[in-house]
C-alpha atoms as a PDB file:
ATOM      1  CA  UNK A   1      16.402   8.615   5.166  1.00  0.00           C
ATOM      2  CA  UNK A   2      16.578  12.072   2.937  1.00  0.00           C
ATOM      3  CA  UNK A   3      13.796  13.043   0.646  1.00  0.00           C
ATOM      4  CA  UNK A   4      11.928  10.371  -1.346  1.00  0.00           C
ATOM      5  CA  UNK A   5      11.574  11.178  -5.362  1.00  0.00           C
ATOM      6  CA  UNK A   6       8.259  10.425  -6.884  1.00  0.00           C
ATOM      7  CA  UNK A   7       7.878   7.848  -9.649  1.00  0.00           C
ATOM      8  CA  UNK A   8       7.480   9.221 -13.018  1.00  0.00           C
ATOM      9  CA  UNK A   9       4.145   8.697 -14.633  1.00  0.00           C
ATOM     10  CA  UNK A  10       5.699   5.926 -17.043  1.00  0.00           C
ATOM     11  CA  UNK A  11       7.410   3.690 -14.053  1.00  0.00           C
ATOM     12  CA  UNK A  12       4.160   3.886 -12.126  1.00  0.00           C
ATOM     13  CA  UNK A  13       1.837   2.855 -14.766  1.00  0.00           C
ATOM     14  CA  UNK A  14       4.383   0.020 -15.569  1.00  0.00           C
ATOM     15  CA  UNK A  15       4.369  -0.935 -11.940  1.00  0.00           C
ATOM     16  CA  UNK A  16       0.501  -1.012 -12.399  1.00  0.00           C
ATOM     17  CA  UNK A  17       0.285  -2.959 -14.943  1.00  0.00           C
ATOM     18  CA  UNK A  18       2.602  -5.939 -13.117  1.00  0.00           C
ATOM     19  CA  UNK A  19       0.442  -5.313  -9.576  1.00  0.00           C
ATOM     20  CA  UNK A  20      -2.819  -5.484 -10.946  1.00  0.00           C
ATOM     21  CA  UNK A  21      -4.332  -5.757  -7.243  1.00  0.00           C
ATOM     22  CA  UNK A  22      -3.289  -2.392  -7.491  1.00  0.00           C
ATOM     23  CA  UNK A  23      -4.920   0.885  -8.520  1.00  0.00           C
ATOM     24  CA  UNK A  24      -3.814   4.554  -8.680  1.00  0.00           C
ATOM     25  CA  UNK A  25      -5.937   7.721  -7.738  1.00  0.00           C
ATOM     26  CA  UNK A  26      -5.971  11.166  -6.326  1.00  0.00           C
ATOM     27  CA  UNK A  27      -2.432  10.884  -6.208  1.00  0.00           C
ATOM     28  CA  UNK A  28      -2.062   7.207  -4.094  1.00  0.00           C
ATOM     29  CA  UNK A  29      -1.574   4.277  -5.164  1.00  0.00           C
ATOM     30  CA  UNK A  30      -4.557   2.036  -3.064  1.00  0.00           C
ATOM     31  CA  UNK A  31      -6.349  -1.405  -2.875  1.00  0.00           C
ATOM     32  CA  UNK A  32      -8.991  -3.271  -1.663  1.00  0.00           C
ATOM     33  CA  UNK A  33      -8.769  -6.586   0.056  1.00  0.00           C
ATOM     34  CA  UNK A  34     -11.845  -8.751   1.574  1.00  0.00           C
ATOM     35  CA  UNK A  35     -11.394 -11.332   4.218  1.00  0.00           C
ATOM     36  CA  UNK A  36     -14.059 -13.913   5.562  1.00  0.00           C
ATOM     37  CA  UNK A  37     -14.886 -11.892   8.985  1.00  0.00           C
ATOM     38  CA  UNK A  38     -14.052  -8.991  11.236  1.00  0.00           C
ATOM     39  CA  UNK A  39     -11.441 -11.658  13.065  1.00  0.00           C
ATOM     40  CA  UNK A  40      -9.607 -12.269   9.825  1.00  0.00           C
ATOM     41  CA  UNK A  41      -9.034  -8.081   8.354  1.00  0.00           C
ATOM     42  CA  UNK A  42      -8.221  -7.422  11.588  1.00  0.00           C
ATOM     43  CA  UNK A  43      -5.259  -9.826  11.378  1.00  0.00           C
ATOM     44  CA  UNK A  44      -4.179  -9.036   8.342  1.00  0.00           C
ATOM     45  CA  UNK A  45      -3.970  -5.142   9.860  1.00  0.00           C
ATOM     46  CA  UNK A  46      -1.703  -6.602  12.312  1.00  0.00           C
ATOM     47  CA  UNK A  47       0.674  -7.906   9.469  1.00  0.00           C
ATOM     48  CA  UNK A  48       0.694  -4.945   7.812  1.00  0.00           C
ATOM     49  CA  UNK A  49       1.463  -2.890  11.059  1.00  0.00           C
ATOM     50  CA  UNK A  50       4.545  -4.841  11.111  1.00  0.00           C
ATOM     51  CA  UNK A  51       5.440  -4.497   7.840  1.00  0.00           C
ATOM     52  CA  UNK A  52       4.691  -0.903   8.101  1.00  0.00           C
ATOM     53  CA  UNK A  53       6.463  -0.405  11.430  1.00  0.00           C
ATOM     54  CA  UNK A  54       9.499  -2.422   9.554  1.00  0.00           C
ATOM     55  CA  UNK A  55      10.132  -0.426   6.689  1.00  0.00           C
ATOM     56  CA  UNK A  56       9.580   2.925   8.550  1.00  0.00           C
ATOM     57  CA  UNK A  57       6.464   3.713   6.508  1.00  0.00           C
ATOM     58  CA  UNK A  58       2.327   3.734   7.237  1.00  0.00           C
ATOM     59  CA  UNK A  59      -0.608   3.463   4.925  1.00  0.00           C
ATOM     60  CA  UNK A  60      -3.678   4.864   5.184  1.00  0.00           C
ATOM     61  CA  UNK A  61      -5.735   2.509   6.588  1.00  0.00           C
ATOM     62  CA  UNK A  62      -9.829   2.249   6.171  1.00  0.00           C
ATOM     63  CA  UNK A  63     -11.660  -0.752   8.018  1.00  0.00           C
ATOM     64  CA  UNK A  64     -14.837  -1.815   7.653  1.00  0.00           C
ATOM     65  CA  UNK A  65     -16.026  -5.337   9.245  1.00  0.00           C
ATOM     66  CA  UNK A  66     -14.428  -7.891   6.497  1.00  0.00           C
ATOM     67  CA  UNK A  67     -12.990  -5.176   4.350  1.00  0.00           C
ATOM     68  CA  UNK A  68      -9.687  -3.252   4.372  1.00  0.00           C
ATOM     69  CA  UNK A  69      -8.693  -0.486   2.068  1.00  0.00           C
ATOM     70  CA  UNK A  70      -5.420   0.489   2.215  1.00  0.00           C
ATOM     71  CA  UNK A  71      -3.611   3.602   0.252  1.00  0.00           C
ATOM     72  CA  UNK A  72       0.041   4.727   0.075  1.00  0.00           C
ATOM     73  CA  UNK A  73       1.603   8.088  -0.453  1.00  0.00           C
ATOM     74  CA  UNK A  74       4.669   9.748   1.045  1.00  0.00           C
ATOM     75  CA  UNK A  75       4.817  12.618   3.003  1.00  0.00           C
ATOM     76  CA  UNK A  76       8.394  13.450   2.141  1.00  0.00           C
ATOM     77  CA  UNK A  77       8.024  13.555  -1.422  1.00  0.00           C
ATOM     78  CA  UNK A  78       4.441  16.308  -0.907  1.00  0.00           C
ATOM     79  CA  UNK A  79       2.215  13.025  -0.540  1.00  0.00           C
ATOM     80  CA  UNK A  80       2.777  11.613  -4.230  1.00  0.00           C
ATOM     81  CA  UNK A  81       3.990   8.112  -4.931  1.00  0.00           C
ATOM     82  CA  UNK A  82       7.813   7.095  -4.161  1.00  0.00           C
ATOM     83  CA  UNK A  83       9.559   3.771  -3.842  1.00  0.00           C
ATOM     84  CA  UNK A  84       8.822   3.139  -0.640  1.00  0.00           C
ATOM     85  CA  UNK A  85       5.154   3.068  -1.258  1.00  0.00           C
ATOM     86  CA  UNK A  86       6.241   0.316  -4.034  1.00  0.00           C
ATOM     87  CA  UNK A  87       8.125  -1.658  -2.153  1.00  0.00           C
ATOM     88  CA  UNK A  88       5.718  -1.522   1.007  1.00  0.00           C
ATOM     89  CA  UNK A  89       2.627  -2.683  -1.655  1.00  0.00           C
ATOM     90  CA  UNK A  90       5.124  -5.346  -2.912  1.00  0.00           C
ATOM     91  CA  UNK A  91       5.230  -6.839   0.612  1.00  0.00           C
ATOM     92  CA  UNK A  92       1.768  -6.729   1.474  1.00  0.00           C
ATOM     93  CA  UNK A  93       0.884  -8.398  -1.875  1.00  0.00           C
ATOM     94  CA  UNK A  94       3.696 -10.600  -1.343  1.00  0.00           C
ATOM     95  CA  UNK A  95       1.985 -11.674   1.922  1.00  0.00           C
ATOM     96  CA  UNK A  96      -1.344 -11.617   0.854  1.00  0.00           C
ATOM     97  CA  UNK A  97      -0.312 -14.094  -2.447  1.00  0.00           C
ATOM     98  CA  UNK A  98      -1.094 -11.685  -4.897  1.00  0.00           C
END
């Protein structure tokens, strides 16, 4: 796939401001979601596995009973935010129904 190139400041922040579900920090972009139960974050980790598994790219991943943090870097680009991480947050919002 070649080296990734990281966003500039200006097309980040823009991106921000149109994914407000969205945040940026330490260098990720990252969000929060909250689900009814255990049952329920757990399936949504299983969509976003696919979607992860589909577009050749993995988030970091923190569970905690109802709650799921996910945050998105790439590796290729010395862990700063690329295109891929957009387009892999654009999914996951997408199927969320943010």
């Amino acid at each position: 796939m070649g080296t990734q190139k990281p966003l500039s400041n200006s097309d980040l922040q823009e991106w921000l401001k149109r994914n407000p579900s969205w945040s940026y920090a330490d260098g990720a972009i990252w969000a929060n979601f909250k689900f009814a139960d255990f049952t329920e974050a757990f399936a949504f980790l299983a969509v976003v596995a696919r979607l992860s598994e589909a577009a050749n790219h993995h988030a970091k991943i923190e569970n905690l009973y109802n709650r799921v943090k996910l945050s998105l870097t790439t590796h290729d680009a010395g862990n700063q935010v690329t295109e891929k991480d957009i387009s892999l947050a654009e999914k996951i919002s997408e199927w969320k129904g943010l």
